[in-house]
C-alpha atoms as a PDB file:
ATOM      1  CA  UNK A   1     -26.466 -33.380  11.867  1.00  0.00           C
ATOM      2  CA  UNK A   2     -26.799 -35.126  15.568  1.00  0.00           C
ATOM      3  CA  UNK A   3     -27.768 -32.829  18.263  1.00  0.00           C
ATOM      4  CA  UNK A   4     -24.132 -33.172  19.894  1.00  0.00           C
ATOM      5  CA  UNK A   5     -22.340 -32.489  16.910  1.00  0.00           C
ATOM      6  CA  UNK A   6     -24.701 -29.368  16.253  1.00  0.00           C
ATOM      7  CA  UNK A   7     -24.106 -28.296  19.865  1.00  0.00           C
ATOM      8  CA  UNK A   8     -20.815 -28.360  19.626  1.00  0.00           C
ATOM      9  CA  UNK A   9     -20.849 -26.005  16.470  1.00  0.00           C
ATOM     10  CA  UNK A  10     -22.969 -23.624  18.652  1.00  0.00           C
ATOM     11  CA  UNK A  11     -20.343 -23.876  21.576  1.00  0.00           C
ATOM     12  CA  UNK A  12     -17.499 -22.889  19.147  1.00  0.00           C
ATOM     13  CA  UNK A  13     -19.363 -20.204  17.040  1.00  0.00           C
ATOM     14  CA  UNK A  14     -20.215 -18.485  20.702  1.00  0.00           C
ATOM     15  CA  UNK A  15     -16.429 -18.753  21.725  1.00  0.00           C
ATOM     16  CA  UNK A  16     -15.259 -16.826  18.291  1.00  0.00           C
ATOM     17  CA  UNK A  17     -17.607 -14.139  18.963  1.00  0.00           C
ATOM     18  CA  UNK A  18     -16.649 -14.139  22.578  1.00  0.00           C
ATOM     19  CA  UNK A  19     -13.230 -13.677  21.915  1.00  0.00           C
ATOM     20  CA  UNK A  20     -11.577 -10.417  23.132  1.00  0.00           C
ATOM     21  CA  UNK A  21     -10.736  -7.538  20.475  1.00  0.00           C
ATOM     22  CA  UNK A  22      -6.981  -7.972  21.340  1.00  0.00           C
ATOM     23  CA  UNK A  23      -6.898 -11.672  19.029  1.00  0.00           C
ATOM     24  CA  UNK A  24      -8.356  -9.773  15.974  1.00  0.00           C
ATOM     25  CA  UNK A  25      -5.785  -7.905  14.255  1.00  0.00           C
ATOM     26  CA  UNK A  26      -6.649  -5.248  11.616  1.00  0.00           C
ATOM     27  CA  UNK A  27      -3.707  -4.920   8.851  1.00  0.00           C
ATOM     28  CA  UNK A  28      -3.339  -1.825   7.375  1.00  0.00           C
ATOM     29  CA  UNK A  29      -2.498  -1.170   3.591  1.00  0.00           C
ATOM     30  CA  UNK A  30      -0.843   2.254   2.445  1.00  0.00           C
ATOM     31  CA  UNK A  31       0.367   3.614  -1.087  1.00  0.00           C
ATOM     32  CA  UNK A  32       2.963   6.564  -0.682  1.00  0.00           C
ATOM     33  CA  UNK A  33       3.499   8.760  -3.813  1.00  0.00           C
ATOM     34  CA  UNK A  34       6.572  10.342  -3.062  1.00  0.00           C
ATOM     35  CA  UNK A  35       8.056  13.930  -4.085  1.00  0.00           C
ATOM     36  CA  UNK A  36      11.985  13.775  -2.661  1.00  0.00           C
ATOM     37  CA  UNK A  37      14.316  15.624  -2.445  1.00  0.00           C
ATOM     38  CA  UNK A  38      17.571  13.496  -3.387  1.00  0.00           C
ATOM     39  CA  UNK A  39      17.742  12.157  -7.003  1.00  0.00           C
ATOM     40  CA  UNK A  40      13.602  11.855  -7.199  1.00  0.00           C
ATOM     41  CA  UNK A  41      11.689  14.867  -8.126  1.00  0.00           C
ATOM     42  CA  UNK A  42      13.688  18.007  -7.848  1.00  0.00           C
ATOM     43  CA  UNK A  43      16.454  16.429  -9.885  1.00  0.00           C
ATOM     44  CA  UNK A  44      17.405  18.715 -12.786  1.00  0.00           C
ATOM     45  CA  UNK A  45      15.901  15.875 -15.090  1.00  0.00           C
ATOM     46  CA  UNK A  46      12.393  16.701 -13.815  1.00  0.00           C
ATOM     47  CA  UNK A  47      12.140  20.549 -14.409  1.00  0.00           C
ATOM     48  CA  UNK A  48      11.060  20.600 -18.170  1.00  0.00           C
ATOM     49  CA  UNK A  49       7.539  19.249 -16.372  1.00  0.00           C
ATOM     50  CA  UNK A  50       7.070  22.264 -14.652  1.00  0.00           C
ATOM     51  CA  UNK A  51       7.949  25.092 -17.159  1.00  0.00           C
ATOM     52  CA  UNK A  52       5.925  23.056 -19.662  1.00  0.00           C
ATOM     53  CA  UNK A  53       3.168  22.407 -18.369  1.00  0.00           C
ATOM     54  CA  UNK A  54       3.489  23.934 -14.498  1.00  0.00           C
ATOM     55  CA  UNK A  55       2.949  19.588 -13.506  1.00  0.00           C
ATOM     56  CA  UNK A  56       5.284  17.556 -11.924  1.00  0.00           C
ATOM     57  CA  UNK A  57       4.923  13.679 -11.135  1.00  0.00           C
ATOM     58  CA  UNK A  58       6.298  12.181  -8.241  1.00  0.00           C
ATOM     59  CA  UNK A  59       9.319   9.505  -8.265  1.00  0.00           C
ATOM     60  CA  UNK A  60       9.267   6.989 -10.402  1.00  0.00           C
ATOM     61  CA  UNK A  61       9.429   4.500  -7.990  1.00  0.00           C
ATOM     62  CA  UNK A  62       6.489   6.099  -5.548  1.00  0.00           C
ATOM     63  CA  UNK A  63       4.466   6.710  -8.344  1.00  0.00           C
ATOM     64  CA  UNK A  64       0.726   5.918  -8.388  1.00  0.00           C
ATOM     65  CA  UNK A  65      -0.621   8.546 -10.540  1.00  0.00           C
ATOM     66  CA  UNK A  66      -0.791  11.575  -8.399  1.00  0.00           C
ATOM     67  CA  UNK A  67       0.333  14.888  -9.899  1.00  0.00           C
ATOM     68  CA  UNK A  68       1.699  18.383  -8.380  1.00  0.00           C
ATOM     69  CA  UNK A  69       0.677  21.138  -9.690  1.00  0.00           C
ATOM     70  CA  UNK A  70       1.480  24.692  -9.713  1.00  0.00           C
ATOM     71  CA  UNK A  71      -0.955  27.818 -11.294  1.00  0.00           C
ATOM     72  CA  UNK A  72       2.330  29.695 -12.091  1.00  0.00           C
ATOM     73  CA  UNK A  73       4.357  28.185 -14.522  1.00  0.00           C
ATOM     74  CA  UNK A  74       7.505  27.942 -12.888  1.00  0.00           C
ATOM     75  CA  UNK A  75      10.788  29.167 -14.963  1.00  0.00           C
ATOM     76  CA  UNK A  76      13.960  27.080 -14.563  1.00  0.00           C
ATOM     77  CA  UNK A  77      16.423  26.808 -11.870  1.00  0.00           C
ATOM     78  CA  UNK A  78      18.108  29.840 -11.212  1.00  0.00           C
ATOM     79  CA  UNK A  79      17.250  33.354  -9.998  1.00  0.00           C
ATOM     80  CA  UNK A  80      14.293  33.615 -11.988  1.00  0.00           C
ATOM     81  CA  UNK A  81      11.650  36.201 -10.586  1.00  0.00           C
ATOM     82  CA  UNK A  82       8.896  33.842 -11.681  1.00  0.00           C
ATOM     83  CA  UNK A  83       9.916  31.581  -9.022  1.00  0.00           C
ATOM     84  CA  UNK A  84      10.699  27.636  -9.801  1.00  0.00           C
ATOM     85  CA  UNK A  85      13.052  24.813  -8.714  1.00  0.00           C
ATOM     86  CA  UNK A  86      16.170  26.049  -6.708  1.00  0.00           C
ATOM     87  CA  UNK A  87      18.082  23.032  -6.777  1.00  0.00           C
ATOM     88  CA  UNK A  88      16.680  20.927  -3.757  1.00  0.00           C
ATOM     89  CA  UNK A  89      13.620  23.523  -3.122  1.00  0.00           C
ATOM     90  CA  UNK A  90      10.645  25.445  -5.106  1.00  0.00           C
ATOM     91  CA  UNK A  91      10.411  29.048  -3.946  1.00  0.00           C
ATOM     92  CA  UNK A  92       7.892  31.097  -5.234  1.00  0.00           C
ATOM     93  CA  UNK A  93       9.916  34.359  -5.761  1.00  0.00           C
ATOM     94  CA  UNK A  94       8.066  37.202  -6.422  1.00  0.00           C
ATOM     95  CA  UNK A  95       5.081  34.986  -7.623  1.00  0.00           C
ATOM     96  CA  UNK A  96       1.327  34.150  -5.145  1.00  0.00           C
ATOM     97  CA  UNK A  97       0.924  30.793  -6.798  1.00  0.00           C
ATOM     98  CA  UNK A  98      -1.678  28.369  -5.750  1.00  0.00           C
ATOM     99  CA  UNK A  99      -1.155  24.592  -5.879  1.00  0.00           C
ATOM    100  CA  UNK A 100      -3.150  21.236  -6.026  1.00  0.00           C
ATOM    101  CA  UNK A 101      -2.164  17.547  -5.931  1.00  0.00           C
ATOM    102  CA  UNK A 102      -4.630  15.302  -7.551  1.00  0.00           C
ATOM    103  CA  UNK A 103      -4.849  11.320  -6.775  1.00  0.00           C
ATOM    104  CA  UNK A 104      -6.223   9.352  -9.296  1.00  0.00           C
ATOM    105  CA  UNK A 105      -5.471   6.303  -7.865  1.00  0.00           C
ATOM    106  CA  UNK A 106      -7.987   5.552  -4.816  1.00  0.00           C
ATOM    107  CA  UNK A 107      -7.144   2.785  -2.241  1.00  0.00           C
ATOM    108  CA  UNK A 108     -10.254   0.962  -1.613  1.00  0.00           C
ATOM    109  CA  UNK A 109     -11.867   1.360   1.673  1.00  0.00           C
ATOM    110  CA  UNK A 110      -9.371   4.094   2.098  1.00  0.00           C
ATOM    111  CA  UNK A 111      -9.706   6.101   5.741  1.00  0.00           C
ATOM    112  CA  UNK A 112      -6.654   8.318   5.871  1.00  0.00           C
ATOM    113  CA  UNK A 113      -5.057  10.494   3.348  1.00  0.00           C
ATOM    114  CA  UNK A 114      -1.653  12.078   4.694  1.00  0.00           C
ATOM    115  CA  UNK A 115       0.078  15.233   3.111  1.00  0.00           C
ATOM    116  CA  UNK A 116       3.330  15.946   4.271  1.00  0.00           C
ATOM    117  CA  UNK A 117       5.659  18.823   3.213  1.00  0.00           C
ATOM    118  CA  UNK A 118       9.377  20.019   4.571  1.00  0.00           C
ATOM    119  CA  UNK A 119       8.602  24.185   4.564  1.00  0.00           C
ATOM    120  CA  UNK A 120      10.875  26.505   4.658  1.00  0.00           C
ATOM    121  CA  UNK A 121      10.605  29.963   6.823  1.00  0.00           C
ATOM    122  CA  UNK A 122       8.848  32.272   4.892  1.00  0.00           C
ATOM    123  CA  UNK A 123       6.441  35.398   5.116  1.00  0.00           C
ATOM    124  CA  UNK A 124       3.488  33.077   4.820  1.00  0.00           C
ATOM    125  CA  UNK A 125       3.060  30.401   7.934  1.00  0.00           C
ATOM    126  CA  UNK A 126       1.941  27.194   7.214  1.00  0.00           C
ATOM    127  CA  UNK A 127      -1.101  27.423   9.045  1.00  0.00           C
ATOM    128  CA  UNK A 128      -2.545  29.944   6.708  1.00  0.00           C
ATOM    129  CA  UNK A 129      -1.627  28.056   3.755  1.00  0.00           C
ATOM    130  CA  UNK A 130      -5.375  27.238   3.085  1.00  0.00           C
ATOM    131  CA  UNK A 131      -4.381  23.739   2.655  1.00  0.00           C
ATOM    132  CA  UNK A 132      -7.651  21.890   2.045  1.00  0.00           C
ATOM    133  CA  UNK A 133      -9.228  18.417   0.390  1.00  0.00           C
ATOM    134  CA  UNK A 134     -11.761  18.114  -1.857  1.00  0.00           C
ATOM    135  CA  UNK A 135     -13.002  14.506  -1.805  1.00  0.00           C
ATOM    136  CA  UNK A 136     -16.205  14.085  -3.534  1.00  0.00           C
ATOM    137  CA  UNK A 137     -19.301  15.551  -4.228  1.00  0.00           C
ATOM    138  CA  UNK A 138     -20.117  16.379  -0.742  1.00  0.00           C
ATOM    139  CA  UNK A 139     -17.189  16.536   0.728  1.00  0.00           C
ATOM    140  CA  UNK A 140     -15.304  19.514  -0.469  1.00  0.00           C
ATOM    141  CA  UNK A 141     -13.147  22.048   1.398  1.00  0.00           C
ATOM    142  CA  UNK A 142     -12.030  20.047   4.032  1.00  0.00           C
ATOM    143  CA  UNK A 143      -9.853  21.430   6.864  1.00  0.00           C
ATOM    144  CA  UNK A 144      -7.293  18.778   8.003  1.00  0.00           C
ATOM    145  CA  UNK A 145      -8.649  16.619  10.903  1.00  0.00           C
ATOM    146  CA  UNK A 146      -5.231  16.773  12.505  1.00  0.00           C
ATOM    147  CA  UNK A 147      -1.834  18.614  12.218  1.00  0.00           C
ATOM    148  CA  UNK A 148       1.691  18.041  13.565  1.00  0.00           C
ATOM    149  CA  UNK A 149       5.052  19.602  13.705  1.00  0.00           C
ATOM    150  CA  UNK A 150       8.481  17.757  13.125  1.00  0.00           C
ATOM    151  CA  UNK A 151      11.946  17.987  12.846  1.00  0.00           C
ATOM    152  CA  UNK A 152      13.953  20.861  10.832  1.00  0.00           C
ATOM    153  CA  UNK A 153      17.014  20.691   8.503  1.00  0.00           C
ATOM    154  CA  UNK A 154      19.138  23.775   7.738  1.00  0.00           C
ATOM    155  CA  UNK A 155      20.109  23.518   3.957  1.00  0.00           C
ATOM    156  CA  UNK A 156      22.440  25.992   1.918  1.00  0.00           C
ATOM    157  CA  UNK A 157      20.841  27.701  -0.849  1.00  0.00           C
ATOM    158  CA  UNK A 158      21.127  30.382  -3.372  1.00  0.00           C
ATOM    159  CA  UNK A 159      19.337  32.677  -0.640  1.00  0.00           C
ATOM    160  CA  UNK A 160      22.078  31.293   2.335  1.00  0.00           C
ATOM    161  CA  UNK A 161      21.306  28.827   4.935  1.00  0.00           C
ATOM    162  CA  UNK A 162      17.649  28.356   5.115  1.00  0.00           C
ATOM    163  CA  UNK A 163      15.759  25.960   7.708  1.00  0.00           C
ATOM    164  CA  UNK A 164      12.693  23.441   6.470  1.00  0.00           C
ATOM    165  CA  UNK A 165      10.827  22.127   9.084  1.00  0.00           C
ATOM    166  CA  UNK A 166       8.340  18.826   8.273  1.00  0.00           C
ATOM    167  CA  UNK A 167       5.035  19.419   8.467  1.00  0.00           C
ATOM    168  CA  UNK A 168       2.008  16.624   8.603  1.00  0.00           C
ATOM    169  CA  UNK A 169      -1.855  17.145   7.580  1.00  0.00           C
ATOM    170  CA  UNK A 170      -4.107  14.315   7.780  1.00  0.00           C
ATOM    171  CA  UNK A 171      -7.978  13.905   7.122  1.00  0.00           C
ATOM    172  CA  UNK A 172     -10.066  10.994   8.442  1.00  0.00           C
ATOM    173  CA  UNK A 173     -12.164   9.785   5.380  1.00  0.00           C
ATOM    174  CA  UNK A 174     -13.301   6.618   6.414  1.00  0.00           C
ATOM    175  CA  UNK A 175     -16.950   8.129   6.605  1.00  0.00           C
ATOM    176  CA  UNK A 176     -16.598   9.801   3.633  1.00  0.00           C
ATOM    177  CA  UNK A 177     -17.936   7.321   1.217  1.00  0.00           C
ATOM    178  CA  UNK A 178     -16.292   5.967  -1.963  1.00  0.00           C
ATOM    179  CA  UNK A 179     -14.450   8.570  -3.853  1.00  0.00           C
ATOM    180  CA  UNK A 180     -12.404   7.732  -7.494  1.00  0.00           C
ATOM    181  CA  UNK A 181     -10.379  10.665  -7.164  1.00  0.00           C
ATOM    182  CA  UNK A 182      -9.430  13.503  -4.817  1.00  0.00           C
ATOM    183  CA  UNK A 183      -7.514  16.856  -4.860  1.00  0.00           C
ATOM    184  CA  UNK A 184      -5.265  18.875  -2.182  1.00  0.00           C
ATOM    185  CA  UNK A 185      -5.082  22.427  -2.353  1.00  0.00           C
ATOM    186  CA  UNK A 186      -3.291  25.228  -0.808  1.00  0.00           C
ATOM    187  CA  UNK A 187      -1.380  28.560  -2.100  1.00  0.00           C
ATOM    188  CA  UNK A 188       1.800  30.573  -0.794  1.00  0.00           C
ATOM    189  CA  UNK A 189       2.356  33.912  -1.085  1.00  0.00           C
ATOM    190  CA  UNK A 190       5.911  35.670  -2.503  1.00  0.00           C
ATOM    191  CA  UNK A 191       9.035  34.361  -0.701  1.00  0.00           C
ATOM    192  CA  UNK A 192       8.106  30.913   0.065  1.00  0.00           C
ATOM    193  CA  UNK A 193       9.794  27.943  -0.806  1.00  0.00           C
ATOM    194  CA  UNK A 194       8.747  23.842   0.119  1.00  0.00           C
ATOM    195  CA  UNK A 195      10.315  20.578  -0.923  1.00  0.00           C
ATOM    196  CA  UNK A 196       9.618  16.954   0.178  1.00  0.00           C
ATOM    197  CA  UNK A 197       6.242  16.928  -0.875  1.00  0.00           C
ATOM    198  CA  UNK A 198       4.401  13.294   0.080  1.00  0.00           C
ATOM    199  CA  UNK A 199       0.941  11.663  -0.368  1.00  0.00           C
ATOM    200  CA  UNK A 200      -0.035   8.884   1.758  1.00  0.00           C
ATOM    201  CA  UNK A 201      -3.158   6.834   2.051  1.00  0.00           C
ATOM    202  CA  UNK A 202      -4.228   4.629   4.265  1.00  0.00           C
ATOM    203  CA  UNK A 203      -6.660   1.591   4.050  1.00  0.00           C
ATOM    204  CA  UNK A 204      -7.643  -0.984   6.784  1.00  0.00           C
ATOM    205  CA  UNK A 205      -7.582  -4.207   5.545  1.00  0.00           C
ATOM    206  CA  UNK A 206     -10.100  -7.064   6.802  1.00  0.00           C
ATOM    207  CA  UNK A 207      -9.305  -8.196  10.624  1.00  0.00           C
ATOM    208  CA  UNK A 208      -7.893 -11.555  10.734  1.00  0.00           C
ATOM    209  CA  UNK A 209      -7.382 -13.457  13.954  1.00  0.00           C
ATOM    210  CA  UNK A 210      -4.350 -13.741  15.621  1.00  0.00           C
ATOM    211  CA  UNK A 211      -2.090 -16.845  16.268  1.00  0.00           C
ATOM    212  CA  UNK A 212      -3.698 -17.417  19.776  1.00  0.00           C
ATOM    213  CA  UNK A 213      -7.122 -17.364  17.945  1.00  0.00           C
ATOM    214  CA  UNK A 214      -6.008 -19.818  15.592  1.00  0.00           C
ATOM    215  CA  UNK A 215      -5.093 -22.178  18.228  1.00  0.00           C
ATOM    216  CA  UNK A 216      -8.889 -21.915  19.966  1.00  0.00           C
ATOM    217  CA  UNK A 217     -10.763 -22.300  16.162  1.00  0.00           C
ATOM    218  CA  UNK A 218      -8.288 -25.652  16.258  1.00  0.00           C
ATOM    219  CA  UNK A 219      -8.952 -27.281  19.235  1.00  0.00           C
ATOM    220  CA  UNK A 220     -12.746 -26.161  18.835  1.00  0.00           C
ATOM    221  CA  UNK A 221     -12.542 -27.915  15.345  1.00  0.00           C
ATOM    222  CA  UNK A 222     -10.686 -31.138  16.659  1.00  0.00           C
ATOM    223  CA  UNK A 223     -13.447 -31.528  19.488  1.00  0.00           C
ATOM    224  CA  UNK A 224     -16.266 -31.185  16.851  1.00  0.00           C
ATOM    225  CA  UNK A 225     -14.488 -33.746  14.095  1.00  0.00           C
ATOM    226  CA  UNK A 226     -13.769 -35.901  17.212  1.00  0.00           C
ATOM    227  CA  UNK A 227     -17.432 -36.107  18.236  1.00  0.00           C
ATOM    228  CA  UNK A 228     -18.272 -36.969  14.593  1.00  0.00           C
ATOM    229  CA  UNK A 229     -16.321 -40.041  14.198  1.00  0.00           C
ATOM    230  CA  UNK A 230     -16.957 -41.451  17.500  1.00  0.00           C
ATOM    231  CA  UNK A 231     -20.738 -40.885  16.410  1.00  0.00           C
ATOM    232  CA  UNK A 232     -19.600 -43.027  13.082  1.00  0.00           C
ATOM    233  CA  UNK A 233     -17.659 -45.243  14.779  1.00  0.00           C
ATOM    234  CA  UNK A 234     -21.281 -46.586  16.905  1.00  0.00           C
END
């Protein structure tokens, strides 16, 4: 290679690496497993998982092999002391029970995990729900990195008119190393109920450059292909 030819690779390897963080753009990849609300999960269809084997899996079509689980075994629909599905909502009843949603299905390079959760008024708050991730071998019992607050629905129930408010926990794992599997935890005491359960995680895909970075790489590569025929062409 001719010492123009080679310069010219130098002068375009510098630009790249000179250019600004705003023409790399960092795509983001998520996987949702989804517990709703409407014709998904707390469907009628769906109960016989939980008072056979106190599980339930999310929709069919957000499912990625996460699983809800409850350490009561909840009894069907209905006023059932043992607590259970109430049409659109579980409420615990007269039951403490104490629940974990396991992911078996890791995003690679994952650095958020999401759990969200539409909670209705109860004698437990939300913030002393002991919600908490275990992630892997040294990462267990993690408190939620952040927490937020949103909107609220008033539903009829069995009970009367009862208000759910949405509710969002999230934990930064990007430091975390490589996990194959992780678990959520958390427990509610008697007279509780939850629906609109959700599991999201989030994975940063590799930067690419963006259209205006394209067009510099180009031009860079024209000058450099120019160079080399003229060089032929003597």
């Amino acid at each position: 290679m001719s010492p123009r030819i080679l310069r010219f690779l130098v002068l375009e390897l510098a630009l790249v690496a000179a250019l600004p963080c705003s023409t790399l753009s960092a795509s983001t990849v998520t996987q949702t497993d989804r517990w709703s609300t409407a014709g998904g999960a707390w469907d009628d269809t769906y109960q016989s998982q939980w008072t056979t084997n106190n599980t339930l899996r999310p929709d069919a079509d957000a499912d990625f092999g996460a699983t809800l689980r409850a350490s009561v075994r909840p009894a069907p629909s209905g006023l059932a002391p043992t607590g259970g599905l109430y049409d659109t909502f579980y409420y615990t009843f007269f039951t403490t029970p104490a629940f974990s949603l396991s992911a078996g299905n890791v995003l690679d390079g994952l650095e958020t995990i999401t759990f969200e959760f539409s909670y209705g008024a109860g004698l437990t708050s939300v913030e002393s729900i002991g919600l908490a991730l275990n992630y892997n071998a040294a990462n267990n019992n993690l408190a939620p990195s952040s927490f937020s607050t949103g909107s609220s629905q008033t539903i009829s129930t069995v009970f009367g008119n009862q208000t759910f408010t949405r509710y969002s926990f999230t934990w930064i794992v990007g430091g975390f190393g490589e996990t194959d599997a992780f678990t959520l935890n958390w427990a509610l005491g008697s007279h509780n109920a939850f629906n609109g359960v959700a599991l999201v995680q989030t994975a940063a895909s590799s930067a690419v450059p963006e259209p205006a970075s394209f067009a510099v790489l180009a031009g860079l590569g024209a000058l450099t292909l120019g160079a080399s025929r003229r060089r032929r062409a003597r």
